[in-house]
N, C-alpha and C. Protein backbone atom coordinates (compact mmCIF):
# COMPACT_ATOMS: atom_id res chain seq x y z
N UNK A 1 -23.54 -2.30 -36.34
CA UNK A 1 -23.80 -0.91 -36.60
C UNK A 1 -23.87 -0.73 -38.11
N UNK A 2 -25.01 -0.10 -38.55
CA UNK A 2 -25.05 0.22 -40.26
C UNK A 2 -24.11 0.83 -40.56
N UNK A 3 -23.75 0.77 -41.59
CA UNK A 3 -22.77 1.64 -42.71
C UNK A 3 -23.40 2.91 -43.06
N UNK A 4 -22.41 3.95 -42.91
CA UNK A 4 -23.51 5.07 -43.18
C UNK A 4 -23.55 5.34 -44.82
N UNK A 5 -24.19 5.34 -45.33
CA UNK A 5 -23.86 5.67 -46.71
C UNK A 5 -24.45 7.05 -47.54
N UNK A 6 -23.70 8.25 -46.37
CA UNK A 6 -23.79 9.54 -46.72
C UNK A 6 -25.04 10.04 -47.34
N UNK A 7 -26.08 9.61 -47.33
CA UNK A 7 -27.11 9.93 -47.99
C UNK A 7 -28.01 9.67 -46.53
N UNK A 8 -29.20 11.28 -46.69
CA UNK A 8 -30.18 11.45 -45.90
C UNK A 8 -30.90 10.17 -46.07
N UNK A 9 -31.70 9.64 -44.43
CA UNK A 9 -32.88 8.64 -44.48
C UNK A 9 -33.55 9.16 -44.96
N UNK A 10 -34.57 7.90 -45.54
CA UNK A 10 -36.33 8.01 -45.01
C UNK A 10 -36.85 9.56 -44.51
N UNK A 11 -37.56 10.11 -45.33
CA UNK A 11 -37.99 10.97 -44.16
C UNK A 11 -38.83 10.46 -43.29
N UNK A 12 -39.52 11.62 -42.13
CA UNK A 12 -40.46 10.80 -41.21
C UNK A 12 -40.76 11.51 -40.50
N UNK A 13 -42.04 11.84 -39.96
CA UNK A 13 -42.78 12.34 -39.38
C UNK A 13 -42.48 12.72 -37.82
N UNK A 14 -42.85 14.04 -37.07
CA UNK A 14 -42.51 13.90 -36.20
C UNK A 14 -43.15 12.89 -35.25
N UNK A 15 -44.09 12.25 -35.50
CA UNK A 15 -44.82 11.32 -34.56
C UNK A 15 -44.06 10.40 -34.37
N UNK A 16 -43.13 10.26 -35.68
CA UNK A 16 -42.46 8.90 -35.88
C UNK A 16 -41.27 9.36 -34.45
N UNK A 17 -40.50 10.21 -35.06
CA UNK A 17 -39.61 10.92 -33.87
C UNK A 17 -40.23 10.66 -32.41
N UNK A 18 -41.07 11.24 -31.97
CA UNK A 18 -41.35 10.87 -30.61
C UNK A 18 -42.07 9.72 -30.13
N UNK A 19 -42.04 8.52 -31.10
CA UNK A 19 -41.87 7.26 -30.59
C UNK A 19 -40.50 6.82 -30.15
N UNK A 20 -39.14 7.40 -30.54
CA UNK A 20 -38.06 7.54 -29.85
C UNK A 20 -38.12 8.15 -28.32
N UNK A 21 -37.83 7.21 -27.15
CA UNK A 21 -37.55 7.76 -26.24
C UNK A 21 -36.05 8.19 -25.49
N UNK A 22 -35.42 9.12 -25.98
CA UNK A 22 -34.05 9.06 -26.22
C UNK A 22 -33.69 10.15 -24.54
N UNK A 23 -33.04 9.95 -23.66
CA UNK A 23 -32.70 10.17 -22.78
C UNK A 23 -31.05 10.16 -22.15
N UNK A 24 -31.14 11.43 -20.99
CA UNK A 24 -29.80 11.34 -20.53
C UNK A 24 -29.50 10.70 -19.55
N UNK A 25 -28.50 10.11 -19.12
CA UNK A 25 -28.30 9.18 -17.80
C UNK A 25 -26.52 9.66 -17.51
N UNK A 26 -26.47 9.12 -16.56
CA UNK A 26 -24.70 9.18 -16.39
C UNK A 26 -24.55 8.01 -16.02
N UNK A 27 -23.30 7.08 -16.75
CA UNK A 27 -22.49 5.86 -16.61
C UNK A 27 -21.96 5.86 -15.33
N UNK A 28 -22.60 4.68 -14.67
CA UNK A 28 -22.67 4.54 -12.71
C UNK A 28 -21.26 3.07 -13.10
N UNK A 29 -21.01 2.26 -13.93
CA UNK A 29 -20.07 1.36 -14.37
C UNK A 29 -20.10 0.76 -15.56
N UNK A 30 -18.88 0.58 -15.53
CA UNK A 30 -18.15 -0.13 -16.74
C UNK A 30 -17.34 -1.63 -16.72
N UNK A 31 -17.87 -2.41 -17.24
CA UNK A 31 -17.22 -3.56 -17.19
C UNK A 31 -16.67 -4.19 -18.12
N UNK A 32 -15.39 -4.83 -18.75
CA UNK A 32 -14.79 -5.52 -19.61
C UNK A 32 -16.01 -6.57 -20.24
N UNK A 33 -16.09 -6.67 -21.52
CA UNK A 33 -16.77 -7.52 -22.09
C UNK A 33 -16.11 -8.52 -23.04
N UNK A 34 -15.61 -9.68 -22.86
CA UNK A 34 -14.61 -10.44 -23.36
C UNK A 34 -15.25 -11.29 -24.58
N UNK A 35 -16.51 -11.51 -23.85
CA UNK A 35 -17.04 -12.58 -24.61
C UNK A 35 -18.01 -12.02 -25.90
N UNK A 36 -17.87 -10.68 -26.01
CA UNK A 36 -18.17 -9.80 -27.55
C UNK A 36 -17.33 -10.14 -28.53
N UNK A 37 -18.27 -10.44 -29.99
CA UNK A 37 -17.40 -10.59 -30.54
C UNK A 37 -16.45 -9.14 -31.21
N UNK A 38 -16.79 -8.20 -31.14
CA UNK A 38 -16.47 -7.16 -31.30
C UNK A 38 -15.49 -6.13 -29.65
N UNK A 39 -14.27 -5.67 -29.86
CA UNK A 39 -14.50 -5.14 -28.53
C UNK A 39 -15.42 -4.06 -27.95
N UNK A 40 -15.82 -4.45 -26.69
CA UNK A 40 -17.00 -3.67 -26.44
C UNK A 40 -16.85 -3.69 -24.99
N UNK A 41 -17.65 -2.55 -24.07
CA UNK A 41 -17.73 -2.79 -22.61
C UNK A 41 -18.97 -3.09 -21.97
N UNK A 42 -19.50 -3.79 -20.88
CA UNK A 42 -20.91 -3.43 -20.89
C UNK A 42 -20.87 -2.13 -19.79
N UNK A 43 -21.97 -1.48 -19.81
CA UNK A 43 -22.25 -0.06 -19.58
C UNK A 43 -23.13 0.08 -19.20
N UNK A 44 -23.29 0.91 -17.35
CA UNK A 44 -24.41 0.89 -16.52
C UNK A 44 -24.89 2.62 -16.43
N UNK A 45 -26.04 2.68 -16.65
CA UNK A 45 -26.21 3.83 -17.12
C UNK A 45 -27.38 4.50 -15.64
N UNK A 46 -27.44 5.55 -15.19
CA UNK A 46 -28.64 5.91 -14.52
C UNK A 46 -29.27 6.70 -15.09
N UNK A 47 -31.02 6.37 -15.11
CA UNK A 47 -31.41 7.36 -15.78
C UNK A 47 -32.35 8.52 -14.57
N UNK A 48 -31.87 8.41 -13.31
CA UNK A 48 -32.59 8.79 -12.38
C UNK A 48 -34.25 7.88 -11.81
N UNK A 49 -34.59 8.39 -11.29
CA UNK A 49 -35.37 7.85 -10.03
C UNK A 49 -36.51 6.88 -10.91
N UNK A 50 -37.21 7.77 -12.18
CA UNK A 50 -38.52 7.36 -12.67
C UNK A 50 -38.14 5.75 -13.51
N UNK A 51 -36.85 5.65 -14.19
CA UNK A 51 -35.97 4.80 -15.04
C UNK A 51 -35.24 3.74 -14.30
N UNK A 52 -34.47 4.57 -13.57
CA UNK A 52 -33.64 3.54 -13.08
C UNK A 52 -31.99 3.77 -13.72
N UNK A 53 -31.14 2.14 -12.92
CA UNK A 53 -30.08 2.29 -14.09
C UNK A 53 -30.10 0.68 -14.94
N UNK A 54 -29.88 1.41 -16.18
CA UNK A 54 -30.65 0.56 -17.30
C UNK A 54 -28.74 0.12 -17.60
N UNK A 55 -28.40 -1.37 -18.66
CA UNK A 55 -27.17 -1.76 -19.00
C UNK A 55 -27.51 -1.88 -20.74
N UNK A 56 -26.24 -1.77 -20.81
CA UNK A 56 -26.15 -1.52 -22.80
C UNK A 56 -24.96 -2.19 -23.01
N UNK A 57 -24.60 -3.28 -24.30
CA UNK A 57 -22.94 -3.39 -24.68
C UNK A 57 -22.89 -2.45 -25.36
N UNK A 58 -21.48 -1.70 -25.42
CA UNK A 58 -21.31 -0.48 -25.85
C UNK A 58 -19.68 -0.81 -26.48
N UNK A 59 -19.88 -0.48 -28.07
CA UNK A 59 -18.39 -0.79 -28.77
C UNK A 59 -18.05 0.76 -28.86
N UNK A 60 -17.03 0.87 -28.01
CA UNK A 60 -16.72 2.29 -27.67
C UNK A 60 -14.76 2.06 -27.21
N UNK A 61 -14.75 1.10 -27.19
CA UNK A 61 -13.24 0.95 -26.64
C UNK A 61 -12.07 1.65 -27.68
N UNK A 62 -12.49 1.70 -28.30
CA UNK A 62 -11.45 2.96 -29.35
C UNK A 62 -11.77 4.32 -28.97
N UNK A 63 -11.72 4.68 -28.21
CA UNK A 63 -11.99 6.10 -28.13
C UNK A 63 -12.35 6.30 -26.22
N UNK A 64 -12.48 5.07 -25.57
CA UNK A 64 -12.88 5.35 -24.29
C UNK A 64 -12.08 4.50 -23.37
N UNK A 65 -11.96 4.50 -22.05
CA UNK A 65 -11.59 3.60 -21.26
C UNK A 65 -12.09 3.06 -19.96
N UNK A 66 -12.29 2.56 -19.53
CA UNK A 66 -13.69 2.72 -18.40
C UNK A 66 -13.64 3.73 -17.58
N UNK A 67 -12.76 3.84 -17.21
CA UNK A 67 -12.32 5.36 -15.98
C UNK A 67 -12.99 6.79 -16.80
N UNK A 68 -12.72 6.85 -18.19
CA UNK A 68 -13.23 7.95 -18.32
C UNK A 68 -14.34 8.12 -18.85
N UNK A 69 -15.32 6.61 -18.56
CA UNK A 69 -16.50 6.63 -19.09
C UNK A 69 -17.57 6.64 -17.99
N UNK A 70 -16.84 6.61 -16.50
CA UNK A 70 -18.03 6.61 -15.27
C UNK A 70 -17.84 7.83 -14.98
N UNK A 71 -19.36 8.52 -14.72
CA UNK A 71 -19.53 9.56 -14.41
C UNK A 71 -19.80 10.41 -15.39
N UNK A 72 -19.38 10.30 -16.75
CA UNK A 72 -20.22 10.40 -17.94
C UNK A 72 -21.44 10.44 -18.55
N UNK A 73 -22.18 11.90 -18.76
CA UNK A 73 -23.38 11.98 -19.29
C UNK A 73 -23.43 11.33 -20.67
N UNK A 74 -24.50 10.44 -20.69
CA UNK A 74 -24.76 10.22 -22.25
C UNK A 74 -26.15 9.99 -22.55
N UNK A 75 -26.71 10.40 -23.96
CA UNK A 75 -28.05 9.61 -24.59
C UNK A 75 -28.38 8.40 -24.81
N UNK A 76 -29.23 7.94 -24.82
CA UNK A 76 -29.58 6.51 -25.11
C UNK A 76 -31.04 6.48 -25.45
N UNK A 77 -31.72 5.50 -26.15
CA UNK A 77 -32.88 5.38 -26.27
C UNK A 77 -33.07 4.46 -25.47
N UNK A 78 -34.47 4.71 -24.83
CA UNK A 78 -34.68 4.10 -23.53
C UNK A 78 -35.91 2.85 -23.88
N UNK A 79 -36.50 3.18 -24.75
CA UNK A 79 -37.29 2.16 -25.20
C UNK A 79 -37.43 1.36 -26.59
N UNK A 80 -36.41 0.92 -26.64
CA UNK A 80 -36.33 -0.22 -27.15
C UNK A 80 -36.38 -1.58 -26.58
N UNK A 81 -36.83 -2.56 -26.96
CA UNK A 81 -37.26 -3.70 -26.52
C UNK A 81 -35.75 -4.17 -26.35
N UNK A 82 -35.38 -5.71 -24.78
CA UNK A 82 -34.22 -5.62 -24.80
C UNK A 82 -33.39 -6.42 -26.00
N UNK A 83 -32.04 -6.83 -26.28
CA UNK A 83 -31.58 -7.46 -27.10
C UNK A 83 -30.80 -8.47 -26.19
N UNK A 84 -30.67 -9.48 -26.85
CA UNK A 84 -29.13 -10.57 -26.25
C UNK A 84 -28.34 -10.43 -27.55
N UNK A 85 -27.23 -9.64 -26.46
CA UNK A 85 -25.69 -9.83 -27.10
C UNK A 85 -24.77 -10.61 -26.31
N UNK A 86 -24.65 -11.86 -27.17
CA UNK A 86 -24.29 -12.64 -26.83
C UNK A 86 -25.05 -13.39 -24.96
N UNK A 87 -23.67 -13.18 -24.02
CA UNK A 87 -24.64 -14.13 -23.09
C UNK A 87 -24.87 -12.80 -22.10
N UNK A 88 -25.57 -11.22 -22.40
CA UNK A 88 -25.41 -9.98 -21.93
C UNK A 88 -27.09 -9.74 -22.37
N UNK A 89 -27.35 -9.23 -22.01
CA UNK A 89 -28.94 -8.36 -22.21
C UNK A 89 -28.72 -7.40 -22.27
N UNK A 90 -28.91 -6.39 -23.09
CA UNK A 90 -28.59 -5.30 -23.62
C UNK A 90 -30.16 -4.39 -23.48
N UNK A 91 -30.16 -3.42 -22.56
CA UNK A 91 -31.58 -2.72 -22.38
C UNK A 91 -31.78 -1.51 -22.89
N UNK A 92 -30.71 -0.79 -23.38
CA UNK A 92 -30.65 0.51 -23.85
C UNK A 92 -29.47 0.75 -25.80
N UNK A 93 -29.78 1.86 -25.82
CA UNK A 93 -29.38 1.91 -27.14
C UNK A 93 -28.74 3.19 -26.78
N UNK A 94 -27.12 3.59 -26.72
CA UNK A 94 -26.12 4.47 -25.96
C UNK A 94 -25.94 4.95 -27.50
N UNK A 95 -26.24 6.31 -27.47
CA UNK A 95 -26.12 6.83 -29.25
C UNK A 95 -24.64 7.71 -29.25
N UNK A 96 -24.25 7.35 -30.48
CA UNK A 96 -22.67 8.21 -30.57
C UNK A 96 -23.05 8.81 -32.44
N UNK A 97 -21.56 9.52 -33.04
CA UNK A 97 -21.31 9.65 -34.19
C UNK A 97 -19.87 9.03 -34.32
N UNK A 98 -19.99 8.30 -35.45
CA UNK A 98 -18.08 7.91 -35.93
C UNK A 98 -17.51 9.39 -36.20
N UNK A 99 -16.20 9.06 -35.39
CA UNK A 99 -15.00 10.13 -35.73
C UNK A 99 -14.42 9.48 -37.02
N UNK A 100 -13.43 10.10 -37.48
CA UNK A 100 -12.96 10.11 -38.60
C UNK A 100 -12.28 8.59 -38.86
N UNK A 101 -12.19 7.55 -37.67
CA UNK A 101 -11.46 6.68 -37.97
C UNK A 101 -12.69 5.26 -37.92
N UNK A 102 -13.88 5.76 -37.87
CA UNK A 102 -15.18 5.17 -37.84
C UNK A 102 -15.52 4.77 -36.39
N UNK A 103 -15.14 5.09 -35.38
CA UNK A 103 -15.07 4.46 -34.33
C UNK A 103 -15.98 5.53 -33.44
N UNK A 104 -16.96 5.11 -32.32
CA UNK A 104 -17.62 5.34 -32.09
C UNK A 104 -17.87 6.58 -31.00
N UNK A 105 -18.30 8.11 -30.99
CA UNK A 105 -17.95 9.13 -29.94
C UNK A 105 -18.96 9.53 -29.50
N UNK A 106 -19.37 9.39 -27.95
CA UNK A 106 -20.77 9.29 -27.80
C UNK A 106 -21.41 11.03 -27.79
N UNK A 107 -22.43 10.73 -27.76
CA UNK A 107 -23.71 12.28 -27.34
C UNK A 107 -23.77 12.30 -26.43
N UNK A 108 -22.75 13.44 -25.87
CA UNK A 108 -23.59 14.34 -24.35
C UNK A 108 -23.43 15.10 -24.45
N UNK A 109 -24.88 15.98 -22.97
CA UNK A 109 -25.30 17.21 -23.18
C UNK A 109 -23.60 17.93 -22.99
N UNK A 110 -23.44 19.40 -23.59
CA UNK A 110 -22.33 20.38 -22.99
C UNK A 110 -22.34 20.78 -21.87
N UNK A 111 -23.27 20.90 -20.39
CA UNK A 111 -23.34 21.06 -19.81
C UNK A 111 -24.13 19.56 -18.60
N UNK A 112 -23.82 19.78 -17.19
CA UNK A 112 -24.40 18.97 -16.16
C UNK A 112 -25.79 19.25 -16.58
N UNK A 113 -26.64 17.75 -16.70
CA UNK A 113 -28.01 18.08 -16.65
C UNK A 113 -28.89 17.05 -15.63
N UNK A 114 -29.78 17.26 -15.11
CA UNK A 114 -30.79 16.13 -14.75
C UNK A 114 -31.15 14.78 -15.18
N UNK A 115 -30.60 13.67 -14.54
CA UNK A 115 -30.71 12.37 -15.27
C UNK A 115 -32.30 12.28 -15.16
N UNK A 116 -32.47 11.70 -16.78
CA UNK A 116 -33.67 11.18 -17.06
C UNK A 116 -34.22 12.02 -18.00
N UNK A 117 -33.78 13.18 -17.96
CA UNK A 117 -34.19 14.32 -19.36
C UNK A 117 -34.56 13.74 -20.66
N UNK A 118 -35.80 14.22 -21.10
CA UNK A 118 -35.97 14.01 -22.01
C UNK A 118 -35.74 14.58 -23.60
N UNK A 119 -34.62 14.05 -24.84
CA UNK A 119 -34.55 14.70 -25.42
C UNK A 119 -35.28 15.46 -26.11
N UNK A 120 -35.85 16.38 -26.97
CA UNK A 120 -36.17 17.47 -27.31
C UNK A 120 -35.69 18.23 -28.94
């Protein structure tokens, strides 16, 4: 994860923006990820019918525990190409902000919404 270094990006166009496909899903499971080198869980996400449920490693264990992470709305960008972390395939990109202790607190909507929504 970059370092934020308090200073605005790049600007960028909105075209650039909606090449982001950033979407809501709710966390269907959570599984211990041992073999990260970082602690992390992997994380099964649904994004409803058109998507599917897509998996992400997610370094979130400071702030989460699996129980209170299923059933959980969250964002993710849905198209990004996948990654290998470590011996895990990683298909989604689960977006948060650091709380004050840098550790990771994810984006969801304030209210129940329709999995698969597109952000906006």
């Amino acid at each position: 994860m970059p370092a934020d270094t308090g200073g605005i990006a790049t600007p960028v166009t909105i075209d650039d923006f909606l090449k982001l496909d950033i979407r809501v899903g709710t966390v269907t499971d959570v599984l211990l990820f041992p073999e990260a080198r970082k602690p992390a869980y992997k994380v099964f996400v649904d994004f409803g019918p058109a998507i599917g449920i897509k998996k992400t490693s997610a370094q979130v264990t400071a702030n989460y525990t699996p129980e209170t992470l299923i059933g959980k709305q969250v964002a993710a960008v849905v198209n990004f190409p996948p990654r290998q972390v470590g011996p895990f395939m990683s298909e989604i990109l689960i977006l948060g902000f650091p709380d004050d202790a840098g550790a990771v607190t994810l984006v969801h909507p304030s209210k129940l919404v329709p999995n698969g929504g597109r952000l906006y």
